[in-house]
Protein backbone atom coordinates (compact mmCIF):
# COMPACT_ATOMS: atom_id res chain seq x y z
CA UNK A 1 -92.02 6.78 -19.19
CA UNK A 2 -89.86 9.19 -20.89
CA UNK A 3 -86.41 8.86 -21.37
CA UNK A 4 -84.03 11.27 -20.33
CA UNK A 5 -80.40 11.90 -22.04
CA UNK A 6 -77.83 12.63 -21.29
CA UNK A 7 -75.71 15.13 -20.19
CA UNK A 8 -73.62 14.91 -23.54
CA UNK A 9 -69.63 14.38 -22.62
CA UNK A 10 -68.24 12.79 -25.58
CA UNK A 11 -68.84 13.04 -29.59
CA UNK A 12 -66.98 10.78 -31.92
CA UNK A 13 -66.55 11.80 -35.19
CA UNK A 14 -65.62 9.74 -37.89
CA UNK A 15 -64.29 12.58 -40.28
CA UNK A 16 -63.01 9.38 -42.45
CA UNK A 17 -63.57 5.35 -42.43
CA UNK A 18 -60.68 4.65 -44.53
CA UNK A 19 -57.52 3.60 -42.76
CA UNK A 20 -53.95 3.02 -44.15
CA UNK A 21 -53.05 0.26 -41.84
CA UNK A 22 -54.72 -3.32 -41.57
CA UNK A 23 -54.33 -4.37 -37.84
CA UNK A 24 -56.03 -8.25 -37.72
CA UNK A 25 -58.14 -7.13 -35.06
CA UNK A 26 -59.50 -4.34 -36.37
CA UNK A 27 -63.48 -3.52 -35.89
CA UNK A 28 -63.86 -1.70 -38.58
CA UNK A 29 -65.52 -3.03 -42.15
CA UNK A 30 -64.07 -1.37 -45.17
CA UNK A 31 -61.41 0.57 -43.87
CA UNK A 32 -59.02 -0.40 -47.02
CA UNK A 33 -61.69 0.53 -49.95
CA UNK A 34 -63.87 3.43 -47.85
CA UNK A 35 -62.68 6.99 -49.16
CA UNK A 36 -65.74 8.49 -48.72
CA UNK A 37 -65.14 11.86 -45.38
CA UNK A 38 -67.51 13.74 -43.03
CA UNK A 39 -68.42 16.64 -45.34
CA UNK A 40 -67.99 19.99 -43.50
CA UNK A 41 -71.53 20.63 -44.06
CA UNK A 42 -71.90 17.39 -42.15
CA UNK A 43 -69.83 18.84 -39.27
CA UNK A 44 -72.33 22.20 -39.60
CA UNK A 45 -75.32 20.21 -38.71
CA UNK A 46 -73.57 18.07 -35.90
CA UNK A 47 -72.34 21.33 -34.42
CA UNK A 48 -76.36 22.77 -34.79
CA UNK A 49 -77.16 19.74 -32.75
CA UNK A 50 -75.02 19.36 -30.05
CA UNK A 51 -74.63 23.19 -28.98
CA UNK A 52 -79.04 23.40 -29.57
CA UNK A 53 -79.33 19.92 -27.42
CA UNK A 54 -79.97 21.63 -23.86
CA UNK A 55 -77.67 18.81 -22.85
CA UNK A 56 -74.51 20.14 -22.68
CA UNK A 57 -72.89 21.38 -19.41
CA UNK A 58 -69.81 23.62 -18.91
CA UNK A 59 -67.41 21.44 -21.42
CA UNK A 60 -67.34 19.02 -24.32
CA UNK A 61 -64.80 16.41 -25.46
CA UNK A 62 -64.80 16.17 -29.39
CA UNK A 63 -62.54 13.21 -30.56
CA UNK A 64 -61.27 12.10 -34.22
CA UNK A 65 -62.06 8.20 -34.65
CA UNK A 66 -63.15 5.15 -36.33
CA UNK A 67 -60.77 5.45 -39.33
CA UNK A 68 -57.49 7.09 -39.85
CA UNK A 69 -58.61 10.73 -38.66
CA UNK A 70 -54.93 12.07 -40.44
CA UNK A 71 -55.91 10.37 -43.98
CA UNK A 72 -57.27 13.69 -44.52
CA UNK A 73 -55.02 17.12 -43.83
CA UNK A 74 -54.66 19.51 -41.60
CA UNK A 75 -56.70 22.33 -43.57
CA UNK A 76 -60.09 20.14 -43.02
CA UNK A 77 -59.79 20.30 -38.86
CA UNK A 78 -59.22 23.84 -39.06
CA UNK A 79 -62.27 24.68 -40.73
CA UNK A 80 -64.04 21.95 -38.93
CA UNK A 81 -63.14 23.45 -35.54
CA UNK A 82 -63.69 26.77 -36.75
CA UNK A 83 -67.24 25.50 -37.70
CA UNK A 84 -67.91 23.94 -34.31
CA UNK A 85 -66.54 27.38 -32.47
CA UNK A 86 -68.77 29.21 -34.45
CA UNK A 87 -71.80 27.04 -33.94
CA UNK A 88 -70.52 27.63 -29.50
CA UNK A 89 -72.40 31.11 -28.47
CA UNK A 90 -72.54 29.85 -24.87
CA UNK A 91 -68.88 29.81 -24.52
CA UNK A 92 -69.12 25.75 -23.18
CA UNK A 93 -64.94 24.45 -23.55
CA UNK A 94 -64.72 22.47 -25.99
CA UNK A 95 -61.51 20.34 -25.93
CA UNK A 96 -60.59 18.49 -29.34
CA UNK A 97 -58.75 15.11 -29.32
CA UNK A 98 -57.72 12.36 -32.25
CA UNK A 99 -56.89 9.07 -32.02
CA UNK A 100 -54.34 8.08 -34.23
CA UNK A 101 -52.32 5.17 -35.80
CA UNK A 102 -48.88 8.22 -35.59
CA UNK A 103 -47.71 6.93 -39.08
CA UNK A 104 -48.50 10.53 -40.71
CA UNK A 105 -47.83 12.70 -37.70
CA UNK A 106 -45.66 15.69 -39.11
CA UNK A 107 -44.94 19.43 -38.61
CA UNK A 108 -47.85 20.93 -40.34
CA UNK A 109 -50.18 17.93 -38.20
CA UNK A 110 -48.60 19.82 -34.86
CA UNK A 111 -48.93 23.16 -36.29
CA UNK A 112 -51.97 22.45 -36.36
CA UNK A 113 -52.35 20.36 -32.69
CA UNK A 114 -50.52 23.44 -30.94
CA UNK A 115 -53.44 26.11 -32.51
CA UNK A 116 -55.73 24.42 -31.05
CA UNK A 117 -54.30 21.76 -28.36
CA UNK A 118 -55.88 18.81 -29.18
CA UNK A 119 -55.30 15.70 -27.40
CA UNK A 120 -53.46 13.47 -29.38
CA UNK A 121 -53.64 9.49 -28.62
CA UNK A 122 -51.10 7.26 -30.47
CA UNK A 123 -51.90 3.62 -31.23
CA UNK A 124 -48.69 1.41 -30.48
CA UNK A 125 -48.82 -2.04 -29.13
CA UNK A 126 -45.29 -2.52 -27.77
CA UNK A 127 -41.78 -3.15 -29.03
CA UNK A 128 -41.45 -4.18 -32.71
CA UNK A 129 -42.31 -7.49 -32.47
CA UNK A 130 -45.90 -7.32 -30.82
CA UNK A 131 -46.60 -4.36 -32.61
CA UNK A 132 -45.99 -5.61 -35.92
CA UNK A 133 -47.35 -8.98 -35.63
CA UNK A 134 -50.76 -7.40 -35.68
CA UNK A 135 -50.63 -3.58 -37.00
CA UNK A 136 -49.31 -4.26 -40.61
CA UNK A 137 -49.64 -2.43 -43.87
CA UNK A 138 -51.98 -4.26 -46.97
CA UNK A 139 -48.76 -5.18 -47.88
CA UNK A 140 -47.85 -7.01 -45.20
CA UNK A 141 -44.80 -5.22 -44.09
CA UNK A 142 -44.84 -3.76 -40.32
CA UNK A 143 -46.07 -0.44 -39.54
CA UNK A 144 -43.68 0.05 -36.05
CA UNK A 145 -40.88 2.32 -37.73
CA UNK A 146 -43.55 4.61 -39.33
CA UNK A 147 -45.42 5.04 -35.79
CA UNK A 148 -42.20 5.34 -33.61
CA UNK A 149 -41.30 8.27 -36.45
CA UNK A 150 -44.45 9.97 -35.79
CA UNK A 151 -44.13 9.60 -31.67
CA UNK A 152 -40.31 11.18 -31.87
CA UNK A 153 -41.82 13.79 -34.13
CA UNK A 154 -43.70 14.83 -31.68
CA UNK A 155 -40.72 14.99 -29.19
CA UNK A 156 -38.51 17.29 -31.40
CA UNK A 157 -41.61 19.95 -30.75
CA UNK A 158 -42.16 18.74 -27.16
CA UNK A 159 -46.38 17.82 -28.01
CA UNK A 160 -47.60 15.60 -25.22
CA UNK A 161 -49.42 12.58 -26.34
CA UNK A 162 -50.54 9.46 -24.58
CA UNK A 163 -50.30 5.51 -25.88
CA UNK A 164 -53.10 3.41 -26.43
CA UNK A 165 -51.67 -0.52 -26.71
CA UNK A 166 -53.95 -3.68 -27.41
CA UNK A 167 -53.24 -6.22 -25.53
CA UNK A 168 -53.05 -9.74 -27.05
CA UNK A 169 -52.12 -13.22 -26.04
CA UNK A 170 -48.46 -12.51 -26.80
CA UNK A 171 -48.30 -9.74 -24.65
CA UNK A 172 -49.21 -11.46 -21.56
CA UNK A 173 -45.43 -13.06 -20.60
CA UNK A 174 -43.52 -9.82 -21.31
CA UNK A 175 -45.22 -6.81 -18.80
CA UNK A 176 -42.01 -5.47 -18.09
CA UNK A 177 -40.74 -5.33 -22.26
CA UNK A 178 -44.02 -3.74 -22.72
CA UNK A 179 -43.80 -1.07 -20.03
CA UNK A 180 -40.21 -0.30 -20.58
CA UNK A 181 -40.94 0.09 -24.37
CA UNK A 182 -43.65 2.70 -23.72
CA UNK A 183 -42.10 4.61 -20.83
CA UNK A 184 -39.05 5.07 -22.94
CA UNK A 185 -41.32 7.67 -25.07
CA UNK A 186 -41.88 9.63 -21.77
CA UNK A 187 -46.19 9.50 -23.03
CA UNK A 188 -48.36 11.66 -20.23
CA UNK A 189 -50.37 8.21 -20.35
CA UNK A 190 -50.93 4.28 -21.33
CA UNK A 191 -54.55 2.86 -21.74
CA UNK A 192 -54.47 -0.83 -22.20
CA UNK A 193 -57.07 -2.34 -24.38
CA UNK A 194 -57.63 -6.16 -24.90
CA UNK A 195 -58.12 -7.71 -28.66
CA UNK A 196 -61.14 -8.02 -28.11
CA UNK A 197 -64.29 -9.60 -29.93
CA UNK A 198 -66.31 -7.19 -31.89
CA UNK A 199 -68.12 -5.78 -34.54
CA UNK A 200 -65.73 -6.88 -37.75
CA UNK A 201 -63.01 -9.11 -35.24
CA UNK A 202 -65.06 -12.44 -34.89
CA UNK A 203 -62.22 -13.74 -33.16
CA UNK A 204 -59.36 -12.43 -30.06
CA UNK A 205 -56.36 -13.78 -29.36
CA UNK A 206 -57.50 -13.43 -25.57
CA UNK A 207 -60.90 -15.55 -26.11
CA UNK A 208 -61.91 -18.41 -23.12
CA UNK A 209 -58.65 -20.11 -23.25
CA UNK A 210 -57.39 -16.46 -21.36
CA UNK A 211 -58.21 -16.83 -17.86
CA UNK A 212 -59.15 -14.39 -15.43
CA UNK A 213 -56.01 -15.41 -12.96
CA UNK A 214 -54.18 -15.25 -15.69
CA UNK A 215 -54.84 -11.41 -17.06
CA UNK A 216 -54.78 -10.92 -13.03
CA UNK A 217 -51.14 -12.41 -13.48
CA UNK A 218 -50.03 -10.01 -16.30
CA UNK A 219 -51.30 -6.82 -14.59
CA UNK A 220 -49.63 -7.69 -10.99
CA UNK A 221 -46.48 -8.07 -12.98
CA UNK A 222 -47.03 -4.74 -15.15
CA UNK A 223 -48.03 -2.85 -12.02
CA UNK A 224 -45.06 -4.14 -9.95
CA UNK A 225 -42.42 -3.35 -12.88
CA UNK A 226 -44.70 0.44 -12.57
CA UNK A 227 -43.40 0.82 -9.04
CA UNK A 228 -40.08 0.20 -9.92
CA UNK A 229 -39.92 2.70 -12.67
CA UNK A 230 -39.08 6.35 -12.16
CA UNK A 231 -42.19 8.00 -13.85
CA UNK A 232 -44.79 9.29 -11.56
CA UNK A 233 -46.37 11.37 -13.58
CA UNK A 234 -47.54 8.81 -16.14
CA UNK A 235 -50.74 8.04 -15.62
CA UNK A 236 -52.21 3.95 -16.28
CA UNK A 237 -55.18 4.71 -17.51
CA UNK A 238 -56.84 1.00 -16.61
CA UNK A 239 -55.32 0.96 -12.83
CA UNK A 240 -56.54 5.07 -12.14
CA UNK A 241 -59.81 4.23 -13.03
CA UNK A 242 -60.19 1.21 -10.76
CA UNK A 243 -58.39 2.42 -8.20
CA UNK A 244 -60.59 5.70 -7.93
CA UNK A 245 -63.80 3.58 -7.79
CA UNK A 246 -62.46 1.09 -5.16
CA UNK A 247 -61.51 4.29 -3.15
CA UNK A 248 -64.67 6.58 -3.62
CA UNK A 249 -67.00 3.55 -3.30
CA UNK A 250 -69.03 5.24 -6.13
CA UNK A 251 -71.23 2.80 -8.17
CA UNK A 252 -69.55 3.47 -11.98
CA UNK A 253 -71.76 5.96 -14.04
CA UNK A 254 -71.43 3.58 -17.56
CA UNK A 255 -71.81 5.90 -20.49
CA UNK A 256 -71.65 3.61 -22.54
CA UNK A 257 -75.86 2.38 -21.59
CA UNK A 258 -77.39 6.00 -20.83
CA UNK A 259 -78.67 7.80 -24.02
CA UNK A 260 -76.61 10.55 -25.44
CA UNK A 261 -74.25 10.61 -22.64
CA UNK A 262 -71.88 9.81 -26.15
CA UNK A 263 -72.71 10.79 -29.46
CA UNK A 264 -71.43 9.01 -32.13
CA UNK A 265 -71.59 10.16 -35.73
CA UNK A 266 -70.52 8.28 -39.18
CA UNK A 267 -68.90 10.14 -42.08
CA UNK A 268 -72.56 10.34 -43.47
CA UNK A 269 -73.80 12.29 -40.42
CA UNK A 270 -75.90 8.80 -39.34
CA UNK A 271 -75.91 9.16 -35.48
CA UNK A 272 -75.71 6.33 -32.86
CA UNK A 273 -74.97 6.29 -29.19
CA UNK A 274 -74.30 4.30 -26.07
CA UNK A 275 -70.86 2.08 -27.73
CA UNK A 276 -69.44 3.87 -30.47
CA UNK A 277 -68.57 0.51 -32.42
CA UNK A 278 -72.30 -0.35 -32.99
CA UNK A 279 -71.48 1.25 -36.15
CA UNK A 280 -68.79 -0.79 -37.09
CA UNK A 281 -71.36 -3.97 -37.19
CA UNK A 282 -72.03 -5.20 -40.78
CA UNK A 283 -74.58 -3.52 -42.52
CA UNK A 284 -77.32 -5.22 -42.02
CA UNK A 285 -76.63 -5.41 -37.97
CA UNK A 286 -75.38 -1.66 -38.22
CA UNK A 287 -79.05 -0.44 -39.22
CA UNK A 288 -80.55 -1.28 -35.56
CA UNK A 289 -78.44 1.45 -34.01
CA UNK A 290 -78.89 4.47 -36.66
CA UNK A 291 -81.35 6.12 -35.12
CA UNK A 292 -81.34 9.23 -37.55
CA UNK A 293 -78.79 11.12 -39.38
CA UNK A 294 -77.63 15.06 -38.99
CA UNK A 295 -79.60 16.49 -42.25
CA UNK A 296 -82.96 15.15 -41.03
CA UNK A 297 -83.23 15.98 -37.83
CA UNK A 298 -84.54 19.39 -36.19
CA UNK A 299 -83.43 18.29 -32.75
CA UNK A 300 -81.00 15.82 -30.87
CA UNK A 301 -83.60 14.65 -28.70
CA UNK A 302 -85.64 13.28 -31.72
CA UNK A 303 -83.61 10.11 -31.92
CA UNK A 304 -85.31 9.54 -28.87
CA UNK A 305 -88.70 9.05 -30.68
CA UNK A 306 -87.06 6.39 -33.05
CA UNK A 307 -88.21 3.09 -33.50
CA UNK A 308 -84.35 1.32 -33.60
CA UNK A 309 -83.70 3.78 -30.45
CA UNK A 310 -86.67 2.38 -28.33
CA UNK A 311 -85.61 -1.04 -29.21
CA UNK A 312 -82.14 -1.31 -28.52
CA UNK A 313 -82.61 0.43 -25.30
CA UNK A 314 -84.88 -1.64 -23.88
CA UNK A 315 -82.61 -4.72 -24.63
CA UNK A 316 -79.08 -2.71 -23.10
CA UNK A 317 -81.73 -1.71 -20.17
CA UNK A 318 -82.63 -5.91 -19.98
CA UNK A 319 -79.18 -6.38 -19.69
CA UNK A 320 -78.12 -3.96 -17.27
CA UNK A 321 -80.36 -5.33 -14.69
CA UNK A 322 -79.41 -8.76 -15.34
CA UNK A 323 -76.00 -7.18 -15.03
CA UNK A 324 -77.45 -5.43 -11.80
CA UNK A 325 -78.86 -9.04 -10.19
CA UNK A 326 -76.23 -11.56 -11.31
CA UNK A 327 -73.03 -10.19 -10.84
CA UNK A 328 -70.74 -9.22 -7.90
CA UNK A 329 -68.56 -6.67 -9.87
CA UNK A 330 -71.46 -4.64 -10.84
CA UNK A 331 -70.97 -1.48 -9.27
CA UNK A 332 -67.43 -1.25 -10.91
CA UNK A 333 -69.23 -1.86 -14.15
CA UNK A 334 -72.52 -0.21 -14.30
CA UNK A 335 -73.95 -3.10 -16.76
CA UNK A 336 -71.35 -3.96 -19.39
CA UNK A 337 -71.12 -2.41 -22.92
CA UNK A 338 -73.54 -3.56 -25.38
CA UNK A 339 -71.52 -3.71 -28.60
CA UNK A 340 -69.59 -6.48 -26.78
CA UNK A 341 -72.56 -7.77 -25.84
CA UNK A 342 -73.81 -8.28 -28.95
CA UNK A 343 -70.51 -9.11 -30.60
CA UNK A 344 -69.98 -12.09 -27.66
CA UNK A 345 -73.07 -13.48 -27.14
CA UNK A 346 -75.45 -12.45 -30.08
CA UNK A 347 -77.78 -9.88 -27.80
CA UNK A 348 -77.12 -6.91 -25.09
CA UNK A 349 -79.50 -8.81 -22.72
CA UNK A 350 -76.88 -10.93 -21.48
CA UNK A 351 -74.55 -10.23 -18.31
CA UNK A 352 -70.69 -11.58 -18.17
CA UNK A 353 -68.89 -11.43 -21.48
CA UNK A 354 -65.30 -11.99 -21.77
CA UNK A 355 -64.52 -8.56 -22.29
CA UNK A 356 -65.97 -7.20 -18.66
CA UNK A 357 -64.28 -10.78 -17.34
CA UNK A 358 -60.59 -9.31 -18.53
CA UNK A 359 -61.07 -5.38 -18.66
CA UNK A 360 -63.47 -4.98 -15.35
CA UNK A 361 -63.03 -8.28 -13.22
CA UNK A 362 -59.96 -8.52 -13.59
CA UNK A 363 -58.50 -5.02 -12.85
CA UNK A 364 -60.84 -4.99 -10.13
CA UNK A 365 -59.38 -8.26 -8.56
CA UNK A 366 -55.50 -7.13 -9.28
CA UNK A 367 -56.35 -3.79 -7.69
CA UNK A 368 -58.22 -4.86 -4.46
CA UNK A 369 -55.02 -6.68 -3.66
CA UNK A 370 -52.86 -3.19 -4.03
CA UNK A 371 -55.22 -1.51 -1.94
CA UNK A 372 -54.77 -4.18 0.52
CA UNK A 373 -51.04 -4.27 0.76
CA UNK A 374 -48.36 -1.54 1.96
CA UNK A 375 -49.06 1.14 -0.49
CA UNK A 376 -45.92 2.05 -2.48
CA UNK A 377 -44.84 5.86 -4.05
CA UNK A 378 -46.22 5.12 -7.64
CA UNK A 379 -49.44 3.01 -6.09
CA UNK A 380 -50.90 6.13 -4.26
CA UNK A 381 -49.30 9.45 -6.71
CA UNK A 382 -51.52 7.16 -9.88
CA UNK A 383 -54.39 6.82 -7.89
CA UNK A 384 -54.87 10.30 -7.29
């Protein structure tokens, strides 16, 4: 049978795998030594791909990642985007995003995020204390001040930005420190991601020993503090999500196991898909899910053909329907994600891991109970 891909919605690029930070549960291998960057030519052939696929529809998210994207300098994006522009004779919108640790953010960086409004996603785990206990220099001093520097830079020139935290064990008693500490930034958004096993972390602060009732626990408390603070319009990314699926009754569409529906490309143009991490695996792991590289391929679709592609989608397709038969939660799922799969249990043809059990179950669980109580202003305006 032939396998169809796509529609493409998201491409990762990791422009650089070097980072200037070393957070302890980082997924990356070598960020500390890597110096080697995405070569524009590199960027030439991605753009040749994508905008030749046939699977684009009327817009594209393009996102900075894996790495500290601002290690480099603004000159780089700009011909990068002008590259990718260039390489767009349909006219399909391309929006632009990076994902960034905020410890280099300054004016030239937002010169250059105002020309082109890209999205701009800040890593920060909380007040000082849970921040720095895991998002340190090499040197082992804490990273906070450097961040918070780069978040009120952005201020001064009034740049949205959202927050991306990581949630670890120590987080769990303090939902309302943590909420206050972000909404004090006024961020158009918080996404909450769990230290979570994979790739290069081989071990979480929130492993077994985390309960589901007890991550339940955390986000009742976080989402009651949310109704009693005045910010409507920020948006929690993890409680939106789930509320929209237990309101539209929609089985979740999971990008993360459907070919090409994300495109993920290392500095060397080697191209992946379904989880973008399965290139963070160690090298020898990391081989199973290159399924071609930018400078030798005539067309997106031949990654299809590869050996390593037909493989690992059989086993994330053995997985999803044991997904599909064993569990409960599955339509608010869609079958898992197979880098923590893998990283978990040792092969994507498995079903629960702890990171569905915490970042699916869990929010599911916490959110059937909102939608079965009195709804409340900030319950039904995040929802939306």
């Amino acid at each position: 049978m032939a396998i169809v891909g796509g529609p493409i919605g998201l491409v990762i690029l990791q422009s650089t795998g070097f980072c200037n930070m070393d957070c302890s549960y980082c997924y990356l291998p070598n960020r500390a030594n890597s110096r080697q960057t995405m070569d524009l030519s590199t960027v030439t052939e991605v753009a040749r791909l994508i905008f030749t696929s046939g699977l684009l529809k009327h817009e594209l998210d393009i996102v900075w990642h894996a790495g500290e994207p601002l290690a480099l300098n603004p000159a780089y994006y700009r011909e990068a985007i002008r590259i990718i522009e260039e390489a767009n004779p349909t006219g399909i919108a391309v929006h632009y995003g990076v994902q960034t640790n905020g410890t280099l953010i300054n004016d030239a960086w937002i010169d250059l995020f105002e020309e082109h409004k890209i999205t701009v996603g800040i890593s920060l785990d909380g007040p000082r204390d849970l921040h720095d206990r895991h998002r340190k220099y090499r040197s082992g001093s804490g990273t906070y001040d450097r961040v918070v520097a780069g978040v009120k830079n952005l201020q001064a020139r009034n740049y949205p930005f959202h927050f991306i935290g990581v949630v670890t064990a120590q987080a769990l008693s303090r939902p309302a420190d943590l909420l206050a500490h972000y909404w004090s930034f006024h961020p158009t958004a918080l996404g909450l991601n769990i230290d979570e096993r994979e790739a290069q972390n081989l071990h979480s602060s929130m492993g077994e020993d985390v309960s589901t009732e007890r991550f339940e626990q955390f986000i009742a408390e976080l989402l009651h503090e949310a109704s009693r603070q005045d910010s409507p319009s920020v948006v929690i990314r993890d409680f939106q999500r789930t509320m929209s699926s237990l309101i539209s009754g929609a089985p979740e569409d999971n990008d993360q196991v459907v070919p090409l529906r994300m495109l993920n490309v290392a500095y060397n143009g080697d191209i992946s898909t379904f989880s973008p991490e399965l290139l963070a695996l160690d090298a020898l792991a990391r081989q199973r899910f290159i399924f071609g590289n930018v400078h030798r391929c005539d067309l997106l679709t031949d990654i299809l053909d590869d050996h390593r592609f037909a493989a690992a989608y059989r086993e994330i397709r053995a997985g999803v329907d044991r997904c599909s038969r064993e569990c409960e939660y599955f339509q608010y799922c869609g079958g898992g994600a197979p880098v923590n799969k893998l990283s978990e249990k040792g092969t994507m043809d498995t079903a629960e891991t702890n990171f569905c059990r915490l970042t699916k179950k869990a929010w599911v669980n916490a959110c059937l109970q909102i939608a079965n109580a009195p709804a409340n202003r900030f319950e039904l305006a995040s929802a939306r």
